[in-house]
C-alpha atoms as a PDB file:
ATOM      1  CA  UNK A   1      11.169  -1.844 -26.256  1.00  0.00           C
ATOM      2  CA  UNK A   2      10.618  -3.990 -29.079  1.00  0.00           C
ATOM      3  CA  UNK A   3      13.034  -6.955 -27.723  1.00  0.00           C
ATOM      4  CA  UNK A   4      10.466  -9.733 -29.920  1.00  0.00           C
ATOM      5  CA  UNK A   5      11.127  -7.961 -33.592  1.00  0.00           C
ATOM      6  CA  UNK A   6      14.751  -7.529 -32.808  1.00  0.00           C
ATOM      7  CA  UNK A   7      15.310 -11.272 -31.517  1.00  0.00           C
ATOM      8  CA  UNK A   8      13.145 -12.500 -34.267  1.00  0.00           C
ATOM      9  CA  UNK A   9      15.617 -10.609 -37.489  1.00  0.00           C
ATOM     10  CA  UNK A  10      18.212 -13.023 -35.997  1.00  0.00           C
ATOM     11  CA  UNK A  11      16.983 -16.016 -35.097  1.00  0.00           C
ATOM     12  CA  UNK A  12      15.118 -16.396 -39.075  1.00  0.00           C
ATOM     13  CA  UNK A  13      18.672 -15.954 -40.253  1.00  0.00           C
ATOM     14  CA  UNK A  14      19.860 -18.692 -38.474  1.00  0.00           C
ATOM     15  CA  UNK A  15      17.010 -20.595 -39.115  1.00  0.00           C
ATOM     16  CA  UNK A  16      16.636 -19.841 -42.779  1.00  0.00           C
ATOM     17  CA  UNK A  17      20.529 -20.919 -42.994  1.00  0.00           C
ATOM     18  CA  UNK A  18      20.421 -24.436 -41.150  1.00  0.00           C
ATOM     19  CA  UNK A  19      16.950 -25.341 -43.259  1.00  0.00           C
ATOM     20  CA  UNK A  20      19.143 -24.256 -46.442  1.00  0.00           C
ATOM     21  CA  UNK A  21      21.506 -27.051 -45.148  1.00  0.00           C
ATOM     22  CA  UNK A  22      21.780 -31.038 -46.699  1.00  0.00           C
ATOM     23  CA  UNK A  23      20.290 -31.991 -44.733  1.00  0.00           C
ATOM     24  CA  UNK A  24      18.543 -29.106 -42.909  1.00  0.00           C
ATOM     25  CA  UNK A  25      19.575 -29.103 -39.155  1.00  0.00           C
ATOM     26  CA  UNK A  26      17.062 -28.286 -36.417  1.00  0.00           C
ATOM     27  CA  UNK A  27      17.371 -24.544 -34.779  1.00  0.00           C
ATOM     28  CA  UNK A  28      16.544 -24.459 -30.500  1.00  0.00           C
ATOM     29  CA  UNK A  29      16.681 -20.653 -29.248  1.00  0.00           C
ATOM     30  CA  UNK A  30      17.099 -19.712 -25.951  1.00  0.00           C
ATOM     31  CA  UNK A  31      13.540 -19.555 -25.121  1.00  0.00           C
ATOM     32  CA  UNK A  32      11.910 -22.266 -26.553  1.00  0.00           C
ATOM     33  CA  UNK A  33      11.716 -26.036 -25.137  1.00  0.00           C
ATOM     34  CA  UNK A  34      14.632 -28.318 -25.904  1.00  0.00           C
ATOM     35  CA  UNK A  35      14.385 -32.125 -24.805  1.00  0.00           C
ATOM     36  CA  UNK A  36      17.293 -35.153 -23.991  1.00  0.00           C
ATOM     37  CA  UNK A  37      15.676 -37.101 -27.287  1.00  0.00           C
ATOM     38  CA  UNK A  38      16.418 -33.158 -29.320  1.00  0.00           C
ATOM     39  CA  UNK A  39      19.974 -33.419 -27.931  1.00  0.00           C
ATOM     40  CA  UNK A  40      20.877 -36.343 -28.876  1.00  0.00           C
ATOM     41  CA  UNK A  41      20.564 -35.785 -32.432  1.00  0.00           C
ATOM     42  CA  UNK A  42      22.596 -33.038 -34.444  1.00  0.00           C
ATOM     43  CA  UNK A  43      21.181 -29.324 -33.926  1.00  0.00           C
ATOM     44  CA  UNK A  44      22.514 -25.924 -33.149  1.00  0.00           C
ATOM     45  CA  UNK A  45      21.506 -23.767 -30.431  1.00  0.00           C
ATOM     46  CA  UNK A  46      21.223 -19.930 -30.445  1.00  0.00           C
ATOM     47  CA  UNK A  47      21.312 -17.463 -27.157  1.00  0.00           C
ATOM     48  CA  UNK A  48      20.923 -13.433 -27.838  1.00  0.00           C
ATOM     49  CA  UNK A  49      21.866 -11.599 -24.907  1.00  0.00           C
ATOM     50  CA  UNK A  50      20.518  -7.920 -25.113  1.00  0.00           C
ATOM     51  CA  UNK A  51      23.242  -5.474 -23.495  1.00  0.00           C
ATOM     52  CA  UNK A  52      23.254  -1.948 -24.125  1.00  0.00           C
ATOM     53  CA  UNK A  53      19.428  -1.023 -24.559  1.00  0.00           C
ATOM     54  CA  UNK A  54      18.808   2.268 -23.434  1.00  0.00           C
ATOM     55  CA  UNK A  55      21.094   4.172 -26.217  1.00  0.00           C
ATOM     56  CA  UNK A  56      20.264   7.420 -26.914  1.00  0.00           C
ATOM     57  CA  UNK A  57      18.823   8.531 -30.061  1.00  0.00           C
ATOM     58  CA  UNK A  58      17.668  11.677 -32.069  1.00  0.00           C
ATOM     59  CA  UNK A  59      13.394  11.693 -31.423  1.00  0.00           C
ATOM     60  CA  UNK A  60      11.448   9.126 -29.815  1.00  0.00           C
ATOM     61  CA  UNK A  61      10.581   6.434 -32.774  1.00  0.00           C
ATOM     62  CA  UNK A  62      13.836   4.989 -32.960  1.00  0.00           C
ATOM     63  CA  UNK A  63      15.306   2.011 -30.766  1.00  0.00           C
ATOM     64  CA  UNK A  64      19.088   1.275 -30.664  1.00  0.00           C
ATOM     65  CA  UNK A  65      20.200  -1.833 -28.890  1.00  0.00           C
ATOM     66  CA  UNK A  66      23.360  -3.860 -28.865  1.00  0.00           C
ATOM     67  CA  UNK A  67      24.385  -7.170 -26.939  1.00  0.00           C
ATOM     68  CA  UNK A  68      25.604 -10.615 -28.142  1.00  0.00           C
ATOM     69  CA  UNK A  69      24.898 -13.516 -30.250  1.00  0.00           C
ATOM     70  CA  UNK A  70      26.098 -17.177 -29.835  1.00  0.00           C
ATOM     71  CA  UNK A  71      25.281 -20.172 -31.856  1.00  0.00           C
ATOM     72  CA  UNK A  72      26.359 -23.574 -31.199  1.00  0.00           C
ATOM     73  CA  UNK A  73      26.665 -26.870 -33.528  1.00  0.00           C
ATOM     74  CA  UNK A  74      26.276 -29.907 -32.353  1.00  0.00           C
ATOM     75  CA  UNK A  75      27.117 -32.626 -34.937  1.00  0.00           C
ATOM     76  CA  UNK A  76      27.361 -36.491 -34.632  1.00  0.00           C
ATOM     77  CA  UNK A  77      30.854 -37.420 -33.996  1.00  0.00           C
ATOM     78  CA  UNK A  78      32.489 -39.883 -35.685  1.00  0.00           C
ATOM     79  CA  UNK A  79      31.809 -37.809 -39.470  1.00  0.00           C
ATOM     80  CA  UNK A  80      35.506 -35.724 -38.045  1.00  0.00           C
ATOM     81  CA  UNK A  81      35.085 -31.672 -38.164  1.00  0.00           C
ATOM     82  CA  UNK A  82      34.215 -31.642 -41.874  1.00  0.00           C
ATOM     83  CA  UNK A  83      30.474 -31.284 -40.769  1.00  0.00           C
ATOM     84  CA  UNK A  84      30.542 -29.038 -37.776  1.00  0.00           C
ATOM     85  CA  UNK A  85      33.013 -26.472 -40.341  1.00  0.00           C
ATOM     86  CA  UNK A  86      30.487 -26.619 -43.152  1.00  0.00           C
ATOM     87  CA  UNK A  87      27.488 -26.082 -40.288  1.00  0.00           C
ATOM     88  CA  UNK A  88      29.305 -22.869 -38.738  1.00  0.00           C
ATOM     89  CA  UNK A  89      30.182 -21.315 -41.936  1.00  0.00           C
ATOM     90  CA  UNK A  90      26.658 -21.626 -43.569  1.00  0.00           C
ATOM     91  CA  UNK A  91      25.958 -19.960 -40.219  1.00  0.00           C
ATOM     92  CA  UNK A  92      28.963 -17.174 -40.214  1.00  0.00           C
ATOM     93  CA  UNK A  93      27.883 -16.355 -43.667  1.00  0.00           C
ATOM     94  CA  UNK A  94      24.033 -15.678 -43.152  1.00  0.00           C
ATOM     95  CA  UNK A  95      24.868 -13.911 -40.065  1.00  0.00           C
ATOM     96  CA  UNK A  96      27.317 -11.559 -42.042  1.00  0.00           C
ATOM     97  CA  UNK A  97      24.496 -11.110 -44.711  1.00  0.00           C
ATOM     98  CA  UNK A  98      22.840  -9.045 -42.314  1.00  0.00           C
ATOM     99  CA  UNK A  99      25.086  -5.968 -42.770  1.00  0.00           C
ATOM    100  CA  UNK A 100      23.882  -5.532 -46.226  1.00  0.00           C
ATOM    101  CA  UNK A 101      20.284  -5.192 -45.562  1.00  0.00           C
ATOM    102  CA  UNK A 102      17.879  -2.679 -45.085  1.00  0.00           C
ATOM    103  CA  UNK A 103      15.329  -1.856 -42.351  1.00  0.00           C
ATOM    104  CA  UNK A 104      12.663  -4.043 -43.198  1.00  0.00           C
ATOM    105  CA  UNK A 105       9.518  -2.291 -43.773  1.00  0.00           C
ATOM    106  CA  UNK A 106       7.522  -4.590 -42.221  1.00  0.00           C
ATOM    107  CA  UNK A 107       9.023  -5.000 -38.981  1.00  0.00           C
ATOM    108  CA  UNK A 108      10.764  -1.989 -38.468  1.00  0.00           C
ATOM    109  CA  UNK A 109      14.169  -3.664 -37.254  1.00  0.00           C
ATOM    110  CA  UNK A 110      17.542  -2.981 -38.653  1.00  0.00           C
ATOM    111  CA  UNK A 111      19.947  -5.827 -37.554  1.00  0.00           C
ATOM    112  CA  UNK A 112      23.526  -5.812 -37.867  1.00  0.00           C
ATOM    113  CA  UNK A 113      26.773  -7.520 -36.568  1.00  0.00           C
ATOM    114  CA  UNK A 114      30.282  -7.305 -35.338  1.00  0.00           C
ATOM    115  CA  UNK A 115      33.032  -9.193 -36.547  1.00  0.00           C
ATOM    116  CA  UNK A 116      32.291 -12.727 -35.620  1.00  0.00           C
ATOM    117  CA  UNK A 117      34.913 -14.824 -33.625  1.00  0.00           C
ATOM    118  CA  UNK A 118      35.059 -18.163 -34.078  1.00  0.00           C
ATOM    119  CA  UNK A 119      34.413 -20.745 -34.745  1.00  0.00           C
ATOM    120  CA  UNK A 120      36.021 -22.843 -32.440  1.00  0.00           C
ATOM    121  CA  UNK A 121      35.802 -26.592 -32.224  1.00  0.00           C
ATOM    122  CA  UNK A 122      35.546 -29.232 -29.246  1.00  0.00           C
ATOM    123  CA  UNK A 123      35.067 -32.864 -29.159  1.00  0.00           C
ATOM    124  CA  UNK A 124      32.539 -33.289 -26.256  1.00  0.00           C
ATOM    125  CA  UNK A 125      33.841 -35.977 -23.796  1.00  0.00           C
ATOM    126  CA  UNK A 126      31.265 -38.353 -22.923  1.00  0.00           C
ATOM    127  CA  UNK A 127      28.211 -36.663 -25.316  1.00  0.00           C
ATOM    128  CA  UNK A 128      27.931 -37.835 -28.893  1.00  0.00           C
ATOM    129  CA  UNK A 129      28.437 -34.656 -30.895  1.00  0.00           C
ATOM    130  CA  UNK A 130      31.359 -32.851 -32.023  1.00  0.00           C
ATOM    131  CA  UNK A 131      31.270 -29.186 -31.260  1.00  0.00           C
ATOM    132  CA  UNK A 132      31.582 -25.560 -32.728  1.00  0.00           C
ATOM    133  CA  UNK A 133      30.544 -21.965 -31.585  1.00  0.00           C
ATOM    134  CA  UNK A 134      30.631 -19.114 -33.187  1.00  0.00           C
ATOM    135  CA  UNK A 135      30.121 -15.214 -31.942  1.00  0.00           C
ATOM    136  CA  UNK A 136      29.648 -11.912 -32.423  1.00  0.00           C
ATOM    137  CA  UNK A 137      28.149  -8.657 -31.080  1.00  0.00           C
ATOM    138  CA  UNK A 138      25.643  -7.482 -32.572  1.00  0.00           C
ATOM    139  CA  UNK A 139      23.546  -4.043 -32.774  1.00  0.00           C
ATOM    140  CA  UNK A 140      20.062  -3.633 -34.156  1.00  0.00           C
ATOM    141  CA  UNK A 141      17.387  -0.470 -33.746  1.00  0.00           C
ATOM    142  CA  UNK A 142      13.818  -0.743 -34.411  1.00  0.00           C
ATOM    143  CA  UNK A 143      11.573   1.947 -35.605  1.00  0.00           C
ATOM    144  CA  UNK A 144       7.722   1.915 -35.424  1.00  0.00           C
ATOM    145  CA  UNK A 145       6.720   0.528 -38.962  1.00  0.00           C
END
């Protein structure tokens, strides 16, 4: 399984959106380190959860996978929802870029995603940020490059 390629199709998409944003807005993923003096400051979080991973396929050089994808804004309250909606749709709308791409040759993966849900909004009681999450399924197969 190629778990690394297929993880890493999503998370630049994410990450290439938030540095694309005024101004750019730190990316944390699941498996990387993530401090109080991060928190406290406006970021988004990302969590892929690999599900289905042992789909069949025609030949042995192809990997399908599917699972889910969350990503989570955290903006400084006090600016209302007007930042946390502009955040989550810069977001929603690289995410849905994905389903017009092609394998890239380079890695192999093919990433795609189901409709997204969301996002929804929160004020945090007792934390400093205003909230938003959005979702989706996703499904992505790797072949050997």
């Amino acid at each position: 399984m190629t778990f690394q390629a297929i993880r890493a199709a999503y998370e630049d998409h994410i990450r290439t959106a938030a540095a694309a944003l005024t101004p750019p807005v730190p990316v944390f993923f699941e498996n990387q380190p993530f401090t109080d003096a991060d928190a406290a400051k406006e970021h988004i979080l990302m969590r892929l959860d690999f599900g289905v991973i042992g789909e069949e396929t025609i030949g042995d050089m192809v990997e399908n996978v599917r699972g889910s994808l969350v990503v989570e804004v955290y903006t400084l309250k006090g600016r209302g929802p007007g930042r946390s909606q502009v955040v989550a749709a810069a977001l929603a709308k690289a995410l849905s870029a994905m389903n017009a791409q092609r394998r890239k040759a380079a890695t192999g993966v093919r990433a795609s995603i189901h409709p997204i849900i969301g996002p929804s909004f929160a004020a945090l009681e007792g934390k400093p940020h205003f909230f938003a999450r959005v979702g989706c399924g996703f499904q992505a197969s790797y072949t050997v490059p």
